[in-house]
Protein backbone atom coordinates (compact mmCIF):
# COMPACT_ATOMS: atom_id res chain seq x y z
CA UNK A 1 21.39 -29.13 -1.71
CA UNK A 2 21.50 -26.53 1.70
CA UNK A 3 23.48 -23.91 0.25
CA UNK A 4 26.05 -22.29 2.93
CA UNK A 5 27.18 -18.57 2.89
CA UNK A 6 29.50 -18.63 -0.51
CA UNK A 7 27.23 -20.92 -2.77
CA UNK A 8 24.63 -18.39 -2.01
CA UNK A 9 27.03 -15.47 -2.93
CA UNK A 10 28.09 -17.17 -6.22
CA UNK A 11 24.66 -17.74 -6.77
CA UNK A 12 23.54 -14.34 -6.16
CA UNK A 13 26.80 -12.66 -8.22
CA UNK A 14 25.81 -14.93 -10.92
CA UNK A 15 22.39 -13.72 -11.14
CA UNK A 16 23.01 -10.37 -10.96
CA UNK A 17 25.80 -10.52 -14.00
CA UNK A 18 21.85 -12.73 -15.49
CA UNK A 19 22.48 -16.10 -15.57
CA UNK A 20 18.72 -17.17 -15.31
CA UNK A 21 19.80 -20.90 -14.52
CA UNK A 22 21.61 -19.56 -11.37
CA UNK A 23 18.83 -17.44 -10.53
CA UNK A 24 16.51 -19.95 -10.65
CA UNK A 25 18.71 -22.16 -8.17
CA UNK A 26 19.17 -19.36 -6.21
CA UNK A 27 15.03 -18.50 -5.68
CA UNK A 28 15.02 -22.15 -5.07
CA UNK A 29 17.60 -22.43 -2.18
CA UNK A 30 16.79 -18.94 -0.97
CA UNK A 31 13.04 -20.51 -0.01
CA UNK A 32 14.01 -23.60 1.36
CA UNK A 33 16.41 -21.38 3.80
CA UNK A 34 13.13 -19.38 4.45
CA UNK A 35 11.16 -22.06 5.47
CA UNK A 36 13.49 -22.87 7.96
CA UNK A 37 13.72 -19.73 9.05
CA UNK A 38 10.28 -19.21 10.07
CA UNK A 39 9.46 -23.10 10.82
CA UNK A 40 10.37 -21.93 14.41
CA UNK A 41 8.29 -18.06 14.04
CA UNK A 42 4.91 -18.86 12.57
CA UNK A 43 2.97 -21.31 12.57
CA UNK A 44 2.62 -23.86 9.96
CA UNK A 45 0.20 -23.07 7.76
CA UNK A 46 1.36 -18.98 7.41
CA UNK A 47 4.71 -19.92 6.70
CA UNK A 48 3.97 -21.18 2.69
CA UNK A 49 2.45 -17.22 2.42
CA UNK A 50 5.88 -15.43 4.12
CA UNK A 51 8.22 -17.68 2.62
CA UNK A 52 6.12 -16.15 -1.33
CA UNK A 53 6.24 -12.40 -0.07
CA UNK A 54 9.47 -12.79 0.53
CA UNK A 55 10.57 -14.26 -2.50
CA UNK A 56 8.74 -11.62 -4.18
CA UNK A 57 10.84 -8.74 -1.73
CA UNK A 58 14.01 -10.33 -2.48
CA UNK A 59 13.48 -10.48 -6.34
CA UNK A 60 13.04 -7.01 -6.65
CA UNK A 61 15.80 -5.67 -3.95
CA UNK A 62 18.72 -7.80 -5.05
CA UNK A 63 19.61 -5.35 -6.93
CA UNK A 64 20.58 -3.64 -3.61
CA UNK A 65 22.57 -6.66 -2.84
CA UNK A 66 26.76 -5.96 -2.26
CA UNK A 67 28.55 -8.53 -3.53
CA UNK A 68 31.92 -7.31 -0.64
CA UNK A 69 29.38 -7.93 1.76
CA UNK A 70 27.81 -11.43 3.19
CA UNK A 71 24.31 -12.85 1.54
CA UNK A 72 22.86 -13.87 4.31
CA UNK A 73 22.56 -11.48 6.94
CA UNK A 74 21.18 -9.25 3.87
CA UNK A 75 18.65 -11.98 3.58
CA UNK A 76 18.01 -12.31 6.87
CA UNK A 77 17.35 -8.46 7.44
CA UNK A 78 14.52 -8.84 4.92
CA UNK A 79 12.73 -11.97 5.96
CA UNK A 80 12.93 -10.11 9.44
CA UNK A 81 11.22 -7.06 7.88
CA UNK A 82 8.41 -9.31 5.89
CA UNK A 83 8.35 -11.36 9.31
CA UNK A 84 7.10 -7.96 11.00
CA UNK A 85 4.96 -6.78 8.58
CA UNK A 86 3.05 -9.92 8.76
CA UNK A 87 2.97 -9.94 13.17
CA UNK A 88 1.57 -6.80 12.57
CA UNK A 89 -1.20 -8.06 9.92
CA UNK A 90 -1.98 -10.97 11.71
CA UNK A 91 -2.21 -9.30 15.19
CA UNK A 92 -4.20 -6.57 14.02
CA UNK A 93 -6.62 -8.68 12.25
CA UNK A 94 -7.01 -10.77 15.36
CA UNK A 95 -6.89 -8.21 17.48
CA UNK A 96 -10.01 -6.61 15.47
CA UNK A 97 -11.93 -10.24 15.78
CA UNK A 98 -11.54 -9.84 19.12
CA UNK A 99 -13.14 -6.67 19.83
CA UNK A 100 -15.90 -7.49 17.01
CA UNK A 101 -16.15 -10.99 18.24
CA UNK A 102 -15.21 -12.17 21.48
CA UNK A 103 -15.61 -9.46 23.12
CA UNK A 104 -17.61 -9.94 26.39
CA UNK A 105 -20.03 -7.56 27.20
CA UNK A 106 -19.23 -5.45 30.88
CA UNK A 107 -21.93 -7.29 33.23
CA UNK A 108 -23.92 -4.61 35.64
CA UNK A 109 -22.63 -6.24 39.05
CA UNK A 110 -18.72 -5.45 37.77
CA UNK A 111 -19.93 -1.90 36.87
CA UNK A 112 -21.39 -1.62 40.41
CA UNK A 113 -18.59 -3.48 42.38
CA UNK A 114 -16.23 -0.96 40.81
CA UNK A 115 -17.94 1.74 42.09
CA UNK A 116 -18.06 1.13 45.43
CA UNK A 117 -14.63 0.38 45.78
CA UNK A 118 -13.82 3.84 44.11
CA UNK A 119 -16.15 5.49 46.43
CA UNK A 120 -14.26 3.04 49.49
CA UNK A 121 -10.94 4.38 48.31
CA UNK A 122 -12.36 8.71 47.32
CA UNK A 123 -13.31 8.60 51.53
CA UNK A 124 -9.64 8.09 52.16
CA UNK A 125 -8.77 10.98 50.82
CA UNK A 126 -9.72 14.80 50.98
CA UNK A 127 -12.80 15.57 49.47
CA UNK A 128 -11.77 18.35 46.98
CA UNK A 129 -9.03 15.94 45.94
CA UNK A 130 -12.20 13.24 45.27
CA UNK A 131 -14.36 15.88 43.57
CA UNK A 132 -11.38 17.04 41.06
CA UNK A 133 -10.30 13.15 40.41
CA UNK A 134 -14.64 12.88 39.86
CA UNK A 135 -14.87 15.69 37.39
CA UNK A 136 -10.87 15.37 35.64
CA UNK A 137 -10.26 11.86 35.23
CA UNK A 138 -13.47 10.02 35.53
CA UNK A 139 -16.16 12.74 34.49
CA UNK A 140 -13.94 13.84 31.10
CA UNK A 141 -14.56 17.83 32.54
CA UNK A 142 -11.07 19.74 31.73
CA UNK A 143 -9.12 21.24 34.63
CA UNK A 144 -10.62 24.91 33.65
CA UNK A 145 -14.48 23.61 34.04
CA UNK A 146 -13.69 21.93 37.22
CA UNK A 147 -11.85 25.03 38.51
CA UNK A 148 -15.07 27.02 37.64
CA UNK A 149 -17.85 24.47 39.60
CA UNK A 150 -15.70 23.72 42.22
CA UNK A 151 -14.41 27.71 43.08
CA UNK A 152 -10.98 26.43 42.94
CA UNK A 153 -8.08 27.71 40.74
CA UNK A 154 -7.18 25.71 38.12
CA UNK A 155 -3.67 25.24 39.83
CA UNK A 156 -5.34 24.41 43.10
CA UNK A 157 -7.33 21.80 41.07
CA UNK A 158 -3.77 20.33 39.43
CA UNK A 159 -2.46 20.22 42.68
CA UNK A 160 -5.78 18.58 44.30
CA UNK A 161 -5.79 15.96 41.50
CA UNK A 162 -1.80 15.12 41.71
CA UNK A 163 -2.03 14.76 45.43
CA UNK A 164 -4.78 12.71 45.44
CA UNK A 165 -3.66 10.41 42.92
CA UNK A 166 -0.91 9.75 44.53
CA UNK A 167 -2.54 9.27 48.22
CA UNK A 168 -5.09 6.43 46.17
CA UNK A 169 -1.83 4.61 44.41
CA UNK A 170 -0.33 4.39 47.88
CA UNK A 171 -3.43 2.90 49.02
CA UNK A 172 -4.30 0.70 46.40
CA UNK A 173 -0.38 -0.94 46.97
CA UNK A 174 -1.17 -0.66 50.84
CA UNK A 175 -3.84 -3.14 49.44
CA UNK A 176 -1.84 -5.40 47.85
């Protein structure tokens, strides 16, 4: 049987008033329309583990469940809700194999490469606006300590490290 939007309210009504048989219909029906649900948003072998945790969310929340309102957009609201807590599992734990794992180590050459075509780019510019970007943004100094080896203010500094930001975006998209 594919239940439609009133069998599952009758079922639902039903078990709320207890009727175990109707409940156990309902848990029955309310999977299969989960596994279609997230055929087409997980893959295949996660969606036997969503479809269970959300059995298990909608057994003890249909309480919550209004019987003037429609079933299935209530239903729907918390497979979405189990269906982002899992993204989030899964991409976390992947995302964590991936630094621990796959991670590929930073070869010399790139490290070098880089930083010639950071120096190319600080000889377009002034060179207090260089010095500041040096300390600020690459060196990790804060705008006070590079005001006090450099002799500048620390506005002068804020000022130095805006403009010359914005003179190396301009030509890095000159670039492009």
């Amino acid at each position: 049987m594919v239940a439609d939007e009133p069998t599952f309210a009758r079922l639902m009504v039903a078990t709320q008033d207890g009727d175990k048989v109707a409940g156990n219909v309902l848990l029955t029906e309310v999977g299969v329309w989960l596994e279609r649900y997230f055929r087409r948003r997980v893959p295949p072998h996660q969606i036997d583990d969503l479809v269970q945790e959300v059995l298990i969310s909608f057994y003890t929340k249909r309480g919550t469940w209004d019987p003037s309102r429609p079933f299935l957009p209530w239903l729907a609201a918390i497979a979405r809700y189990r269906w982002v807590d899992h993204l989030r599992k899964v991409y976390k734990h992947d995302s964590q194999e991936l630094m621990e794992d796959d991670a590929v180590e930073d070869s010399e050459e790139e490290v070098v490469l880089a930083r010639v075509s950071l120096d190319r780019l600080f000889g377009q510019i002034p060179e207090k606006q260089a010095e500041v970007i040096e300390m600020v943004k690459i060196g990790g100094l804060s705008v006070r300590e590079a005001a006090e080896k450099t002799g500048q203010s620390e506005s002068l500094v804020k000022v130095n490290i805006h403009r010359g930001l914005k003179k190396l975006a301009s030509l890095v998209e000159e670039a492009d």
